[in-house]
PDB file of N, CA and C in Angstrom:
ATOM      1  N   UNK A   1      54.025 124.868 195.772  1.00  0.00           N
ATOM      2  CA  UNK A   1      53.450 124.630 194.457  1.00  0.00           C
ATOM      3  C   UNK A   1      53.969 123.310 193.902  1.00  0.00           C
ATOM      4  N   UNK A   2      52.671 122.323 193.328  1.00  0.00           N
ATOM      5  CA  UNK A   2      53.656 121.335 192.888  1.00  0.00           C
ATOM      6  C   UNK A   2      54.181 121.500 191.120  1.00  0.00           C
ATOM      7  N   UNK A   3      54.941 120.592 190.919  1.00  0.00           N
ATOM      8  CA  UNK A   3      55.429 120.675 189.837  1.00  0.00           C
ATOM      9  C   UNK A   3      54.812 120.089 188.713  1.00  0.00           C
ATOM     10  N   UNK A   4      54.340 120.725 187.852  1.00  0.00           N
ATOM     11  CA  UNK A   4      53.889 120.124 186.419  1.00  0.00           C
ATOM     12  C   UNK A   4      53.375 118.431 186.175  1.00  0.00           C
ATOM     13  N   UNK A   5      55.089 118.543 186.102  1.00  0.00           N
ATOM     14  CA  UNK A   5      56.103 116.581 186.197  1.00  0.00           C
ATOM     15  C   UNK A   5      55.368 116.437 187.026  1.00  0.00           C
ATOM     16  N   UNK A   6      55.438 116.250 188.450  1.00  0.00           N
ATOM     17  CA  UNK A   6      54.657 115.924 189.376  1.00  0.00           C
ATOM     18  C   UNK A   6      53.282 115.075 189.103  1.00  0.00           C
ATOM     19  N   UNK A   7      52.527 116.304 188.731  1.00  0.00           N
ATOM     20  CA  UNK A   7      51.287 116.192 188.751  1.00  0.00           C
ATOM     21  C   UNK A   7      51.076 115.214 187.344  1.00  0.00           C
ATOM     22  N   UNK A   8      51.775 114.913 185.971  1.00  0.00           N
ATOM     23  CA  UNK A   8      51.604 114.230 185.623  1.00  0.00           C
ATOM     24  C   UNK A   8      51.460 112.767 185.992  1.00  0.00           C
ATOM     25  N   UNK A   9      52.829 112.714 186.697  1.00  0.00           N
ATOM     26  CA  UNK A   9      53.141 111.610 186.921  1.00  0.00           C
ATOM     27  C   UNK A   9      51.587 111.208 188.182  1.00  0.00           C
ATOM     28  N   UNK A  10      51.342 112.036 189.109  1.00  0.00           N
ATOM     29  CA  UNK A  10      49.911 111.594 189.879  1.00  0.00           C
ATOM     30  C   UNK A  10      49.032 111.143 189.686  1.00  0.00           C
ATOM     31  N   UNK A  11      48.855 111.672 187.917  1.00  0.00           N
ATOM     32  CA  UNK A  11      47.711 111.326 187.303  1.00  0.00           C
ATOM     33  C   UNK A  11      47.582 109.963 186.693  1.00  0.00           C
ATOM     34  N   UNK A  12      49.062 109.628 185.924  1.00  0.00           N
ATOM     35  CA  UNK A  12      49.011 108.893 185.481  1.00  0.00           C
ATOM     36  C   UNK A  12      48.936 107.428 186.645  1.00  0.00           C
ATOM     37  N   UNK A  13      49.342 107.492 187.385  1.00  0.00           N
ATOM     38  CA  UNK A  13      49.261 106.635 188.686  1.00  0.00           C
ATOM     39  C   UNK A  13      47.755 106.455 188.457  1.00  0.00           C
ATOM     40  N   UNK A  14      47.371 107.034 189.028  1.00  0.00           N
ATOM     41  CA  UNK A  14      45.928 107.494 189.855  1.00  0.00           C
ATOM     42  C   UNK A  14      44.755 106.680 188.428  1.00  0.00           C
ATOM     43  N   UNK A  15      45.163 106.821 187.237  1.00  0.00           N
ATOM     44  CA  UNK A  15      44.905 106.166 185.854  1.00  0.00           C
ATOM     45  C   UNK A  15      44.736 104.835 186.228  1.00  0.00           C
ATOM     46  N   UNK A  16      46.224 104.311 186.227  1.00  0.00           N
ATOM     47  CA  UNK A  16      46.759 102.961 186.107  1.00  0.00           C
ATOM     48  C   UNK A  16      45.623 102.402 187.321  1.00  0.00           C
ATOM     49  N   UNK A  17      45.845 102.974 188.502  1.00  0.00           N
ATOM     50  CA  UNK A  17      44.563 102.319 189.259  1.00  0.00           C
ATOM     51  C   UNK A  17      43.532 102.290 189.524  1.00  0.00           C
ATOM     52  N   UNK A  18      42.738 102.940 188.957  1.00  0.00           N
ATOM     53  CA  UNK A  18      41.624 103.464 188.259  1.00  0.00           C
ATOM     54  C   UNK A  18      41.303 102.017 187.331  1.00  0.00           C
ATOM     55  N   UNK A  19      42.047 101.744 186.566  1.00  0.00           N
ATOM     56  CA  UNK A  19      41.633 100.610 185.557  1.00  0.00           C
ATOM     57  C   UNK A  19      42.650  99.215 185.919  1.00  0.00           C
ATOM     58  N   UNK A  20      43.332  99.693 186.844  1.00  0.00           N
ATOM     59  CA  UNK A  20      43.378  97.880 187.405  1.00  0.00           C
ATOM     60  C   UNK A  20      44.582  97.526 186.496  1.00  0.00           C
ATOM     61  N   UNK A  21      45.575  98.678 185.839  1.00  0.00           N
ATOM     62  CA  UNK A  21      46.723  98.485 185.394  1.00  0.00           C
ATOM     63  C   UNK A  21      47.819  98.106 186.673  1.00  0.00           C
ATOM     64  N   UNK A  22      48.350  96.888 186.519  1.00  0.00           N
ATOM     65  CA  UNK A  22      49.739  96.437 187.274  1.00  0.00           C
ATOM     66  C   UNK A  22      50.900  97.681 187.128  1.00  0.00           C
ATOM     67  N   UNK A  23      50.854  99.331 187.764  1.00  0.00           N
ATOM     68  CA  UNK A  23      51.121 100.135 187.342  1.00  0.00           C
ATOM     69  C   UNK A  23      52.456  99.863 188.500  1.00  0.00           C
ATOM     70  N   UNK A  24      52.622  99.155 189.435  1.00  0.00           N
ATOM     71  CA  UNK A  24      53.634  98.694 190.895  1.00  0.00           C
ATOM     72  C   UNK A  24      54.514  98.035 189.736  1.00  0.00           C
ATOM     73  N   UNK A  25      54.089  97.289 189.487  1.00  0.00           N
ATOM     74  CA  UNK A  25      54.946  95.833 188.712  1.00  0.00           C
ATOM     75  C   UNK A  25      55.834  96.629 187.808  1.00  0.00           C
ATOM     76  N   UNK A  26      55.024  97.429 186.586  1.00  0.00           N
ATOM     77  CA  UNK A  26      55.461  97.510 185.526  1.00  0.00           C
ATOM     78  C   UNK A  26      56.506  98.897 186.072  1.00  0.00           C
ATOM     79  N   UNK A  27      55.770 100.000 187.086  1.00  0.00           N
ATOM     80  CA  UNK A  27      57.167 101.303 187.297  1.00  0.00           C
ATOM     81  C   UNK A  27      58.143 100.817 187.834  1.00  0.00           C
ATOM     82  N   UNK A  28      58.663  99.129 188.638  1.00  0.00           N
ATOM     83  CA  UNK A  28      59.474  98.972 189.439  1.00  0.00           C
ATOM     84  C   UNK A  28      60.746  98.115 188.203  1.00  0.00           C
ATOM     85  N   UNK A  29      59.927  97.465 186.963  1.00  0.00           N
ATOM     86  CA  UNK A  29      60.538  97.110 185.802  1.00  0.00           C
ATOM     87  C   UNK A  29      61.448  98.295 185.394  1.00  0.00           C
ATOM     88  N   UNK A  30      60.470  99.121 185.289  1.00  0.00           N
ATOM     89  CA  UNK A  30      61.060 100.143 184.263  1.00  0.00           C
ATOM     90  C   UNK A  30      62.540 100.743 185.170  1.00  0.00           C
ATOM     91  N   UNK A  31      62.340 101.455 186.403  1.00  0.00           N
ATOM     92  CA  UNK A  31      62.951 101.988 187.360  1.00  0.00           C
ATOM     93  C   UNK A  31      64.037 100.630 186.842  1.00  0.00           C
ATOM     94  N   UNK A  32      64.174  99.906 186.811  1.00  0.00           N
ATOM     95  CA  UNK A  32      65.518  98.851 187.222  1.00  0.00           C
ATOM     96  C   UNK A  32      66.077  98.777 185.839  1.00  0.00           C
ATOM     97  N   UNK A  33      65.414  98.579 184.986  1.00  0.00           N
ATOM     98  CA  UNK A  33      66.071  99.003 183.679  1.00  0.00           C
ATOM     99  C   UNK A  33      66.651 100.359 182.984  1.00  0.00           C
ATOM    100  N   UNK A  34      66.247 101.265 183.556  1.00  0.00           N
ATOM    101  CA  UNK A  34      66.549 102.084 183.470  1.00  0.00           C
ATOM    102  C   UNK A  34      68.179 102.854 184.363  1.00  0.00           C
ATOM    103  N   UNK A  35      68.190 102.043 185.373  1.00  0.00           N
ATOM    104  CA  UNK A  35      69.204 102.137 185.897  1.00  0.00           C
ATOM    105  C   UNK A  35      69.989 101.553 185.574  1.00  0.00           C
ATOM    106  N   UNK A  36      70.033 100.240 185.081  1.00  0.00           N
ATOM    107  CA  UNK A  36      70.551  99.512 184.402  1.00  0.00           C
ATOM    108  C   UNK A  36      71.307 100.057 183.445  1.00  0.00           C
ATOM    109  N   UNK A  37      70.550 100.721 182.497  1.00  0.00           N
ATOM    110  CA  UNK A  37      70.839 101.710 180.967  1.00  0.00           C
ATOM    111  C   UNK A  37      72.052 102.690 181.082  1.00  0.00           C
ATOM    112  N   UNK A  38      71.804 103.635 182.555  1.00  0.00           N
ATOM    113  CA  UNK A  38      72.567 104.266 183.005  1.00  0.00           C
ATOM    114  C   UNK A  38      73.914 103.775 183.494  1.00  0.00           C
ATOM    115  N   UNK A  39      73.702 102.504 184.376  1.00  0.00           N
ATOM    116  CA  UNK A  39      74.878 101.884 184.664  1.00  0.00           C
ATOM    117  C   UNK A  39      75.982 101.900 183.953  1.00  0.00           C
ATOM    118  N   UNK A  40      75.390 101.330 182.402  1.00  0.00           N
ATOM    119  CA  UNK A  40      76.318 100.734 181.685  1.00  0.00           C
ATOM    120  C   UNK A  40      76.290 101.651 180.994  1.00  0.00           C
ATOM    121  N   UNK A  41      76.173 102.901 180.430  1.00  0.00           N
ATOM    122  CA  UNK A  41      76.604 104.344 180.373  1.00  0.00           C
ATOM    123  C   UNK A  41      77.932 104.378 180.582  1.00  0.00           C
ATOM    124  N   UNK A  42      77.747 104.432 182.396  1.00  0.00           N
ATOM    125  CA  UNK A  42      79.059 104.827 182.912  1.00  0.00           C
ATOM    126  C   UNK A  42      80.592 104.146 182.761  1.00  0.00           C
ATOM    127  N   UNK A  43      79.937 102.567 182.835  1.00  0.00           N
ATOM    128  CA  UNK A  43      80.633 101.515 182.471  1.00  0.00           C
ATOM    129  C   UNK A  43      81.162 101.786 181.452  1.00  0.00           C
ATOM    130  N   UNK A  44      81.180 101.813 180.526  1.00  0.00           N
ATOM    131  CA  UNK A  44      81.390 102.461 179.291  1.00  0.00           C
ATOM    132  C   UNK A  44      82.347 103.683 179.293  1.00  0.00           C
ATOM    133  N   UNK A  45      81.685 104.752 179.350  1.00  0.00           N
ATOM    134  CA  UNK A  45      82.854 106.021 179.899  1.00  0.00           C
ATOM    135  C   UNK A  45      84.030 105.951 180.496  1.00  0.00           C
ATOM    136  N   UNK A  46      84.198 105.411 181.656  1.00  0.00           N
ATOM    137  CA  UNK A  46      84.801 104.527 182.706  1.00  0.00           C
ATOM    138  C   UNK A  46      86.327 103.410 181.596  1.00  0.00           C
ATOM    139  N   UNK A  47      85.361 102.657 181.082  1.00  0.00           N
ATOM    140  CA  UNK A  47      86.395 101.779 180.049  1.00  0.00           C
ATOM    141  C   UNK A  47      87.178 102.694 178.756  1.00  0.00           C
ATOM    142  N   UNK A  48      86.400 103.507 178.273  1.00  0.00           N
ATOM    143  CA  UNK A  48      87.321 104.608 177.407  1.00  0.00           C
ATOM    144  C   UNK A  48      88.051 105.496 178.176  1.00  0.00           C
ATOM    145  N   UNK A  49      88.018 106.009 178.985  1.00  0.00           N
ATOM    146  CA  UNK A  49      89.005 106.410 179.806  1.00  0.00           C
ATOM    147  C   UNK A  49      90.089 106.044 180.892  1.00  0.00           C
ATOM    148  N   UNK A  50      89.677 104.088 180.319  1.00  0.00           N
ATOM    149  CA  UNK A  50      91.105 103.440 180.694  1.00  0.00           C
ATOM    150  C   UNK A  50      91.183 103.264 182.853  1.00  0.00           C
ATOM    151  N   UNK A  51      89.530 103.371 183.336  1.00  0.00           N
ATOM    152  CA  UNK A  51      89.714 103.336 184.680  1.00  0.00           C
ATOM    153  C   UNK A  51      88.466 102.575 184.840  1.00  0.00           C
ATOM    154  N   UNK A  52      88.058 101.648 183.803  1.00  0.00           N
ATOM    155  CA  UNK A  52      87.385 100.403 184.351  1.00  0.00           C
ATOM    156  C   UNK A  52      87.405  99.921 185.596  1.00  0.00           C
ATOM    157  N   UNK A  53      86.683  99.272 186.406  1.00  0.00           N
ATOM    158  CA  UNK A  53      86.955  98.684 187.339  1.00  0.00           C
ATOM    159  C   UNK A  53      86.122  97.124 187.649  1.00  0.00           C
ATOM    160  N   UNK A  54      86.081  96.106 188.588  1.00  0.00           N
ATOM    161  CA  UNK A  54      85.666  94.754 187.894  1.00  0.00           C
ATOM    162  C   UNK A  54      83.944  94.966 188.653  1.00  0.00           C
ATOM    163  N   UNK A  55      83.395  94.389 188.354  1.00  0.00           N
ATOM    164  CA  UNK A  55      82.061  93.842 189.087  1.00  0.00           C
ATOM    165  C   UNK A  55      82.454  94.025 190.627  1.00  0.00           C
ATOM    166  N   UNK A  56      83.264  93.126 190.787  1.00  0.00           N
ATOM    167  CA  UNK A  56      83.489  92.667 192.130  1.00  0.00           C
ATOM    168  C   UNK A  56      83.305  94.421 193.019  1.00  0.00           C
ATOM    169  N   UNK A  57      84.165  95.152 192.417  1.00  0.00           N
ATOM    170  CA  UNK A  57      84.532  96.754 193.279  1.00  0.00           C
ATOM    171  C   UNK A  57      83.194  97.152 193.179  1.00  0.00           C
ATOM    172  N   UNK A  58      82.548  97.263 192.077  1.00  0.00           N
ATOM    173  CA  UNK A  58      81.462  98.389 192.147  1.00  0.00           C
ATOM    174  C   UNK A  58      80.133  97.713 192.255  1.00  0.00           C
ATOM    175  N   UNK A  59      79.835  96.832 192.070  1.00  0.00           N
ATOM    176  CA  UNK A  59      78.319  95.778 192.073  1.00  0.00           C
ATOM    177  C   UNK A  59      78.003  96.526 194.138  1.00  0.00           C
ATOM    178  N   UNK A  60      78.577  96.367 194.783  1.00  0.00           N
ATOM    179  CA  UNK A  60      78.089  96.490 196.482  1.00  0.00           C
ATOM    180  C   UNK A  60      77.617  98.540 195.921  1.00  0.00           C
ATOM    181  N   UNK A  61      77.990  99.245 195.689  1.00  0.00           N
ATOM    182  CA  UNK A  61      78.017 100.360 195.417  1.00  0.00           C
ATOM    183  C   UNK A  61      76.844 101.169 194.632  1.00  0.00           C
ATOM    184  N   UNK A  62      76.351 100.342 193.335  1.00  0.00           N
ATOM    185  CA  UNK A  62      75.360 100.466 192.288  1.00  0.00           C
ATOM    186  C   UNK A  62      74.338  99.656 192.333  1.00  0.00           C
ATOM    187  N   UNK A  63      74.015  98.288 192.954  1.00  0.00           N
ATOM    188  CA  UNK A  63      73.118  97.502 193.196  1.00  0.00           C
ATOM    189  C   UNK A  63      73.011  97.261 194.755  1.00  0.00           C
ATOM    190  N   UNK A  64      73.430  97.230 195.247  1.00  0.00           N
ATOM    191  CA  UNK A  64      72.842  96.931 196.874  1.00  0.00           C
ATOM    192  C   UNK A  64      71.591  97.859 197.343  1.00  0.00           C
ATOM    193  N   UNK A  65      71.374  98.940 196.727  1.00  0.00           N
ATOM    194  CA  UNK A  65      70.390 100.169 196.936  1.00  0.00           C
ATOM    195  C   UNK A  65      68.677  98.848 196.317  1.00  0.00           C
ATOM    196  N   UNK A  66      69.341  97.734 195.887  1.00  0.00           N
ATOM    197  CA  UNK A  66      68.034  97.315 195.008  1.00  0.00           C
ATOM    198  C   UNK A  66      67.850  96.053 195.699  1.00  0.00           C
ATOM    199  N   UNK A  67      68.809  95.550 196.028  1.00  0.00           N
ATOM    200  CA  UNK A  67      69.088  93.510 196.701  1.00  0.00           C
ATOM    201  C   UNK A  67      68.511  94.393 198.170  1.00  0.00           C
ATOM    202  N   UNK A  68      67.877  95.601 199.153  1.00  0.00           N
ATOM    203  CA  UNK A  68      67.871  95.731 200.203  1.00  0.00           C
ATOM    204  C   UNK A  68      66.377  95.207 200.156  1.00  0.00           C
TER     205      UNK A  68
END
């Protein structure tokens, strides 16, 4: 059975190309900002609890999944 979510999300696809919406461009924006958002969430959490760590350690870890 699929899921609800799912099937929204199919539709709305299936929309976007239907009318010739840049629906690639704009979900691959969003997807990266959004991770982004989250990132620095953690970043955050991470620095109030005094176990920050620099770019250098964690950038190969949280972004390489995106530079592939």
């Amino acid at each position: 059975m699929v899921e609800p979510r799912l099937l929204m999300v199919r539709n709305a696809v299936k929309g976007w190309i239907e009318t010739g919406r840049n629906a690639v461009g704009d979900s691959a924006q969003h997807l990266l900002w959004h991770e982004a958002y989250h990132v620095g969430q953690m970043k955050l959490a991470l620095k109030i609890a005094g176990r920050l760590r620099s770019d250098q350690e964690t950038s190969p870890a949280t972004w390489d999944v995106w530079r592939r």
